[in-house]
C-alpha atoms as a PDB file:
ATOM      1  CA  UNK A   1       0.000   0.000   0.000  1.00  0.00           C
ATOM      2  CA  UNK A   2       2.539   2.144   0.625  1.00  0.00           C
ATOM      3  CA  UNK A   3       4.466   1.212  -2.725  1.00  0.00           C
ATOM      4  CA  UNK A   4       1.555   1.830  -4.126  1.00  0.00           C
ATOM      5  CA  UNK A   5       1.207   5.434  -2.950  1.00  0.00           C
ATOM      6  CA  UNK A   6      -2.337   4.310  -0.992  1.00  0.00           C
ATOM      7  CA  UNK A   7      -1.163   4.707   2.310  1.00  0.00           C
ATOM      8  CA  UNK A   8       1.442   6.905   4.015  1.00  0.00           C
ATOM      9  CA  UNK A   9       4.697   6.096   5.526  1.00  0.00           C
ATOM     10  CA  UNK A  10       3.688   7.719   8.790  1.00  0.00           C
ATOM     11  CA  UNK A  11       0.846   5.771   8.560  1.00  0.00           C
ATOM     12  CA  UNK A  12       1.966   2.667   7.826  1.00  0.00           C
ATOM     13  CA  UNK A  13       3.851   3.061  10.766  1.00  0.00           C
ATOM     14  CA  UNK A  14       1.547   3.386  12.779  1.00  0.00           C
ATOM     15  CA  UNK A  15      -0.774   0.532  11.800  1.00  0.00           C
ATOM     16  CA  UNK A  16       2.902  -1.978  11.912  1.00  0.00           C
ATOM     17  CA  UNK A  17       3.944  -0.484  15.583  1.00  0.00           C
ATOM     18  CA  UNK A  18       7.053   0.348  13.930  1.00  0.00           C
ATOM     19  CA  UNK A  19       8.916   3.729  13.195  1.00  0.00           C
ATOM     20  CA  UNK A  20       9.064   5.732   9.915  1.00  0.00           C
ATOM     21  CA  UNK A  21      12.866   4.817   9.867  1.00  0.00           C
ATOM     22  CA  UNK A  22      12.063   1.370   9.484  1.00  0.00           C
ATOM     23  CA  UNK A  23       9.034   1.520   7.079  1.00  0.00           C
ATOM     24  CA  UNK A  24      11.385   3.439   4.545  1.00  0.00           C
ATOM     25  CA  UNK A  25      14.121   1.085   4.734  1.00  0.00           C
ATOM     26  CA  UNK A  26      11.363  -1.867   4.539  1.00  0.00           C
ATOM     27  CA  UNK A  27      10.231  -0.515   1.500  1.00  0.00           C
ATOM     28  CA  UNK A  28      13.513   0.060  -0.170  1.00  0.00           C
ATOM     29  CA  UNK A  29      14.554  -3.118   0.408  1.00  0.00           C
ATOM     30  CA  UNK A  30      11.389  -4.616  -0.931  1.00  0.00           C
ATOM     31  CA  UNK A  31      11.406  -2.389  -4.055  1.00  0.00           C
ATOM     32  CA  UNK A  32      15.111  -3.477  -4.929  1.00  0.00           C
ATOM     33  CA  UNK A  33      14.878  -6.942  -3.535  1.00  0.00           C
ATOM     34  CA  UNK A  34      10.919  -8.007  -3.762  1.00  0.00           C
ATOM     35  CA  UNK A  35       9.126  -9.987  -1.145  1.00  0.00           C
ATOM     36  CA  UNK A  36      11.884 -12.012  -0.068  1.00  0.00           C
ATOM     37  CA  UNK A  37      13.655  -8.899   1.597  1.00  0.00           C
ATOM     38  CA  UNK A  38      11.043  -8.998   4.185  1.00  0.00           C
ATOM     39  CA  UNK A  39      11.593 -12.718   5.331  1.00  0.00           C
ATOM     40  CA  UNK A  40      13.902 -12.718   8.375  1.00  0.00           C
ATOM     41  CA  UNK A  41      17.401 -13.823   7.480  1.00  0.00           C
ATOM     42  CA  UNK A  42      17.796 -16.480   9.942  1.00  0.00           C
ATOM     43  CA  UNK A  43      14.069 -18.227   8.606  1.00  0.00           C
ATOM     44  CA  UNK A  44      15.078 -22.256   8.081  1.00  0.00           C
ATOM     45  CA  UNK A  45      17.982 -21.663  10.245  1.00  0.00           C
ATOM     46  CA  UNK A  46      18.546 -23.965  13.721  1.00  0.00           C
ATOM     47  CA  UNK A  47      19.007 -21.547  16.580  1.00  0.00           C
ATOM     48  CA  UNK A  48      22.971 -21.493  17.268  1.00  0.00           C
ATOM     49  CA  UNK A  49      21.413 -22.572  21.056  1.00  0.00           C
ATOM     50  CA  UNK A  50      19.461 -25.453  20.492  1.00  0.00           C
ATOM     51  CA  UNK A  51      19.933 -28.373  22.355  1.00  0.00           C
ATOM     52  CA  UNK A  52      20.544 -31.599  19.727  1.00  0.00           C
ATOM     53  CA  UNK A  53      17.747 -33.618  19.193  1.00  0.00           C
ATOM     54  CA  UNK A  54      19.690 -36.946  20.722  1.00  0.00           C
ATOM     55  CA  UNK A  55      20.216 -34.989  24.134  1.00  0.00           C
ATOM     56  CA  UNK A  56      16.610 -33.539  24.228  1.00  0.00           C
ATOM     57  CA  UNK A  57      15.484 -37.422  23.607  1.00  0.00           C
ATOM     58  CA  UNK A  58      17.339 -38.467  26.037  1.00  0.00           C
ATOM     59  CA  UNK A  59      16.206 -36.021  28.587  1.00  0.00           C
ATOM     60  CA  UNK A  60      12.936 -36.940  27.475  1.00  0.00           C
ATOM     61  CA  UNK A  61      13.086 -40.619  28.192  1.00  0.00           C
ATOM     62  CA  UNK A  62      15.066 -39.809  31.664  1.00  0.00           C
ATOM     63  CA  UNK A  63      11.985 -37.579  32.760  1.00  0.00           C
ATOM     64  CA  UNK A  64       9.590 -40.638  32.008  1.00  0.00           C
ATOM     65  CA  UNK A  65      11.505 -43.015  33.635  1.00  0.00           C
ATOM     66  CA  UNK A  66      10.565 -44.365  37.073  1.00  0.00           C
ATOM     67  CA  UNK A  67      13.274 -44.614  39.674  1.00  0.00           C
ATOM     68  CA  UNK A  68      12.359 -46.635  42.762  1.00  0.00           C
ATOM     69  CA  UNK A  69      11.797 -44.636  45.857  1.00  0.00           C
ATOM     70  CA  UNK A  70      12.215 -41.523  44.743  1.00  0.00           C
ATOM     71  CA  UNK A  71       9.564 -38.884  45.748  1.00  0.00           C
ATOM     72  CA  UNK A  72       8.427 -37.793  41.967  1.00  0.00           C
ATOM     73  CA  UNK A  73       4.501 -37.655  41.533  1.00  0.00           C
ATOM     74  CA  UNK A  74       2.429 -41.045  40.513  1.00  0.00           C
ATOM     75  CA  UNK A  75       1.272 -39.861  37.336  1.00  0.00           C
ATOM     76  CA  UNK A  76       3.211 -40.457  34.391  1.00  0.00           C
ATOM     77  CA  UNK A  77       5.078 -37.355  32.429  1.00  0.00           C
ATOM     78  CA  UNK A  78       2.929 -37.151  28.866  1.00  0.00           C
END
C-alpha cells in the first residue's frame, strides 16, 4: 500500500507499531529486492542454542523413567 502510494509512511507506521525509519528502509529493500527482503534472514535456520535432538530425547526418556523410591509424583510425564 505504501508502494503503491495508498497509504502513508507515517501511517503505515503506525498501523505496523514500527517507526518511519524502518518503514522506509522496509520498502527500499522490498522495491530493490521483492518480497523475499522482508523474510527474516535467519528463517530455516537452527538456533545457534538449540539443544541436539539426541540430548533432548534423552532427557525426554530420563523424565519418564521411574526410579524406585524416589519422591516424583504417581502420574506419568505425557
Amino acid at each position: 500500500m505504501v508502494i503503491a502510494g495508498k497509504v502513508t509512511v507515517a501511517d503505515a507506521a503506525l498501523l505496523l507499531g514500527i517507526s518511519e525509519r524502518t518503514v522506509r528502509r522496509l520498502r527500499a529493500c522490498f522495491e530493490s529486492r521483492g518480497p523475499a527482503a522482508l523474510v527474516h534472514g535467519n528463517a530455516g535456520r537452527r538456533p545457534s542454542n538449540a539443544i541436539d535432538r539426541a540430548v533432548a530425547e534423552r532427557i525426554v526418556a530420563l523424565a519418564k523413567r521411574r526410579t524406585p523410591g524416589s519422591t516424583t509424583a504417581t502420574r506419568p510425564i505425557s
